[in-house]
N, C-alpha and C. Protein backbone atom coordinates (compact mmCIF):
# COMPACT_ATOMS: atom_id res chain seq x y z
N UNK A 1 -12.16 19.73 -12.16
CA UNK A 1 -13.51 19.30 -11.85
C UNK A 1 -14.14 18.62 -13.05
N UNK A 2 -13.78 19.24 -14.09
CA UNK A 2 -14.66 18.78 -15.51
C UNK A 2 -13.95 16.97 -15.53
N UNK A 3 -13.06 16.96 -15.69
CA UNK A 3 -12.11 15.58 -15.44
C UNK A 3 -12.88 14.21 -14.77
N UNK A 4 -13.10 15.04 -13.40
CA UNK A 4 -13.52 14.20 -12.69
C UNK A 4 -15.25 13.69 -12.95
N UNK A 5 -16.08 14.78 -13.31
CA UNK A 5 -17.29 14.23 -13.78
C UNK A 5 -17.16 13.25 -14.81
N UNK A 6 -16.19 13.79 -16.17
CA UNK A 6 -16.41 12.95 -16.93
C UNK A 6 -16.24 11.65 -16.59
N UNK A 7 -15.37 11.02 -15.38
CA UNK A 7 -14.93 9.88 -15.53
C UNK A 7 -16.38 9.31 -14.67
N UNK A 8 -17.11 10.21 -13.91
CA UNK A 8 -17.80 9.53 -13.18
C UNK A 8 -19.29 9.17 -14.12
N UNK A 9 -19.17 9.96 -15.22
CA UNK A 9 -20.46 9.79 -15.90
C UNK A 9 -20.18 8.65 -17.23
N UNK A 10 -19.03 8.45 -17.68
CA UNK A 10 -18.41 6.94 -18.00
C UNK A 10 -18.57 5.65 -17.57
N UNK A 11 -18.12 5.70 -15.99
CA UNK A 11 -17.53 5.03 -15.64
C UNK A 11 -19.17 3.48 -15.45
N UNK A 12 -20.23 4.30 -15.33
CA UNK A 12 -21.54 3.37 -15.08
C UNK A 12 -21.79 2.55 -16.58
N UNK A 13 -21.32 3.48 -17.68
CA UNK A 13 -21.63 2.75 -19.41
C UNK A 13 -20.75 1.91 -19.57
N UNK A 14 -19.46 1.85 -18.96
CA UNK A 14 -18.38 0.97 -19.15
C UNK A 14 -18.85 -0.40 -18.41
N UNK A 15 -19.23 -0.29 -17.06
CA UNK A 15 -19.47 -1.14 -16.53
C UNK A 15 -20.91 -1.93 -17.06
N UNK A 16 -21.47 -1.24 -17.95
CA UNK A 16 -22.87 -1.88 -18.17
C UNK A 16 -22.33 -2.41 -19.93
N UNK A 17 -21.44 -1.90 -20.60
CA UNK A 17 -20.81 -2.31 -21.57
C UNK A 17 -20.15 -3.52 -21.25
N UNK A 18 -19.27 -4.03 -20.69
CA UNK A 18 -18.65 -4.59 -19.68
C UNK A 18 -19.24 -5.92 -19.88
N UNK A 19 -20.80 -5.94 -18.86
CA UNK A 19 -21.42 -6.91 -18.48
C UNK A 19 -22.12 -7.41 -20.09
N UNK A 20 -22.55 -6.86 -21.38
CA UNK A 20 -22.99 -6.86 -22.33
C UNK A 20 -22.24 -7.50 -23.09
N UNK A 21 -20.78 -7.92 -22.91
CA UNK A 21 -19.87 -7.85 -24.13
C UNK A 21 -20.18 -9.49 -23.98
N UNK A 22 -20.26 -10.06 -25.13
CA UNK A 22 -20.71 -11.36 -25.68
C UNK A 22 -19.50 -12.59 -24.91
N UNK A 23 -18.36 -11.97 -24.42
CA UNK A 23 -17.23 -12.70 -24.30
C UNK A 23 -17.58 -13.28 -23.02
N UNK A 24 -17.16 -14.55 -22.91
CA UNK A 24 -17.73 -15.53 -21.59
C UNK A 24 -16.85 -14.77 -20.65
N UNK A 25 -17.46 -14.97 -19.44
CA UNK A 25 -17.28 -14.24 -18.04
C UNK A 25 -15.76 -14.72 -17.88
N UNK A 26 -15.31 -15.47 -18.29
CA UNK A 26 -14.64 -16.28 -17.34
C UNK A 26 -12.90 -15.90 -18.74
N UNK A 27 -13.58 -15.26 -19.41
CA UNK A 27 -12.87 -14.63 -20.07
C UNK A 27 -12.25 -13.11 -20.06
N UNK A 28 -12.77 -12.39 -19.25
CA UNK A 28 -13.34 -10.56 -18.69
C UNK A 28 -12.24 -10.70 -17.70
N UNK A 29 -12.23 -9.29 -17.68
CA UNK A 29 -11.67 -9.22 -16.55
C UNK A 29 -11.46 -7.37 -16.06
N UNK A 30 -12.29 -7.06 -15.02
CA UNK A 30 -11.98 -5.52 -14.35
C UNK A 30 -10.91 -4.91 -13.46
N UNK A 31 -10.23 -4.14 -13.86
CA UNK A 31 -9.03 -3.65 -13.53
C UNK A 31 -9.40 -2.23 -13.42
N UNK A 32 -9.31 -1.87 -11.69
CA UNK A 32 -8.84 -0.12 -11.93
C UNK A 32 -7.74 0.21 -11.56
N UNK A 33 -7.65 1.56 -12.22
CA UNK A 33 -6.23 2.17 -12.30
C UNK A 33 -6.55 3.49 -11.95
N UNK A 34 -6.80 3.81 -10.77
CA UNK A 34 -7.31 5.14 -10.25
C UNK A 34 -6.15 6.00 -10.19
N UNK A 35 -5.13 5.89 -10.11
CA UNK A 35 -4.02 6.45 -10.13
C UNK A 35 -3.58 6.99 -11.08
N UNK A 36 -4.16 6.53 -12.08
CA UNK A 36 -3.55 6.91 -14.31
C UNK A 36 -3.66 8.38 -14.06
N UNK A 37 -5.05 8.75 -13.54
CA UNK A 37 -5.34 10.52 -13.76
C UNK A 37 -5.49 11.12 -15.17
N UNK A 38 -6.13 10.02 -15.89
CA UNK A 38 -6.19 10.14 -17.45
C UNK A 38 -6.95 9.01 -17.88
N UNK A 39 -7.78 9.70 -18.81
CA UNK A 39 -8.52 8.63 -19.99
C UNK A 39 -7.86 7.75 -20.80
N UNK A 40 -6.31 7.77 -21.15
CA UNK A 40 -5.62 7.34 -21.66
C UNK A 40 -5.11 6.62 -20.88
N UNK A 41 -5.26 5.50 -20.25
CA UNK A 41 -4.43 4.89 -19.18
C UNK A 41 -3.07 4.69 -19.28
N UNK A 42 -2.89 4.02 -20.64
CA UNK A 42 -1.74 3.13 -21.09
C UNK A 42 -0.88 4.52 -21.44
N UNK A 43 -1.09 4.87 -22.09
CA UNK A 43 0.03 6.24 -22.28
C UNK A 43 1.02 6.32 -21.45
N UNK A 44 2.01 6.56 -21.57
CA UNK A 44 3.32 6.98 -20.83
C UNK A 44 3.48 8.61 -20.69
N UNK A 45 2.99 9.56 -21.98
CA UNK A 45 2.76 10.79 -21.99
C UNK A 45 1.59 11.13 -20.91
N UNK A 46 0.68 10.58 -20.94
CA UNK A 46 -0.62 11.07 -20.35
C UNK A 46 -1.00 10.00 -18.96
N UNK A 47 -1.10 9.41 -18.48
CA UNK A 47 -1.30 8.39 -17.47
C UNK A 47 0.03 8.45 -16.51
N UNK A 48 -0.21 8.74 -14.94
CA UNK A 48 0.54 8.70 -13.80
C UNK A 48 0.44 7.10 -13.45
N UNK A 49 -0.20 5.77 -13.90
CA UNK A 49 -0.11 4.30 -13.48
C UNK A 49 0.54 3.49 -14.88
N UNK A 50 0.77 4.29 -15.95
CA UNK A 50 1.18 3.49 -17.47
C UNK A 50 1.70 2.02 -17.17
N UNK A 51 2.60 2.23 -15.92
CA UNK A 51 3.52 0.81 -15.28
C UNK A 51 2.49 -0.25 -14.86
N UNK A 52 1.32 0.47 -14.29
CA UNK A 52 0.68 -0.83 -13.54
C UNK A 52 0.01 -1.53 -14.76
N UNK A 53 -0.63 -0.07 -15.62
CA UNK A 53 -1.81 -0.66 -16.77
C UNK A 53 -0.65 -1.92 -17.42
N UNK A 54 0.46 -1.76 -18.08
CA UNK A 54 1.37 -2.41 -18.79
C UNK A 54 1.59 -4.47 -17.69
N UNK A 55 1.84 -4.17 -16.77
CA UNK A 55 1.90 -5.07 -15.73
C UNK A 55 0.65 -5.81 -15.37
N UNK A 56 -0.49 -5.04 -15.63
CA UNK A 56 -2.07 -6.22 -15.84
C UNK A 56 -2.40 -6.38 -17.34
N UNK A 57 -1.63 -5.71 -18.52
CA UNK A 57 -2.09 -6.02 -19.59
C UNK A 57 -1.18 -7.59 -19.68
N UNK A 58 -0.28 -7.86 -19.00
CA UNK A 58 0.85 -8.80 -19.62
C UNK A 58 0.19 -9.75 -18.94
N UNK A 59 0.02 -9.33 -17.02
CA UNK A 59 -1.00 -10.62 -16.54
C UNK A 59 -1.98 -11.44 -17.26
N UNK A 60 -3.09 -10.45 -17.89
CA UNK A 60 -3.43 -11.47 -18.88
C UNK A 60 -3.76 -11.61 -19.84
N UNK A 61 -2.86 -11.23 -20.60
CA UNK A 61 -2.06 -12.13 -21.83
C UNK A 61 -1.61 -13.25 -21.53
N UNK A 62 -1.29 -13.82 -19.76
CA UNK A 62 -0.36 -14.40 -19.77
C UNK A 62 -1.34 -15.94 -19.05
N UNK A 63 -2.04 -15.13 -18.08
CA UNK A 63 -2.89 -15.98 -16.96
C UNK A 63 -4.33 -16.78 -17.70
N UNK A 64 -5.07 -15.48 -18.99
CA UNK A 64 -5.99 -15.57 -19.18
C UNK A 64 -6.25 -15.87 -20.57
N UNK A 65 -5.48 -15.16 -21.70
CA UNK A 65 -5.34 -15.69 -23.03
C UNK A 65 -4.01 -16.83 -23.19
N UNK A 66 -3.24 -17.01 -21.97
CA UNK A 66 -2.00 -18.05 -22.28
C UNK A 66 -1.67 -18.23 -23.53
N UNK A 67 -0.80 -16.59 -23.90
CA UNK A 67 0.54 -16.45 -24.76
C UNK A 67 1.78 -16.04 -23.55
């Protein structure tokens, strides 16, 4: 239960962080990973989605910073 509040009492500062961050829109980009089951998304130890987070970090790197 504690888990789940925290993410829900996050999850509104991220999104208002988010909209704040100086970087042009068209640069951003929101991704959930409801499946991780962890604050740590990317982790392989701690995150049940590590595969997907890894598979939208490369998208864009690839689509959006074009390396």
């Amino acid at each position: 239960m504690k888990q789940s509040r925290t993410i829900l009492f996050q999850l509104p500062a991220m999104l208002k962080m988010f909209e704040e961050l100086g970087t042009p829109a068209v640069l951003k980009q929101k991704v959930a990973f409801p499946g991780a089951g962890a604050h740590v998304i990317a982790s392989h130890i701690r995150s049940k989605d590590w595969q997907g987070v890894e598979r939208e970090t490369d998208k864009f790197l690839s689509d959006i910073v074009k390396l």
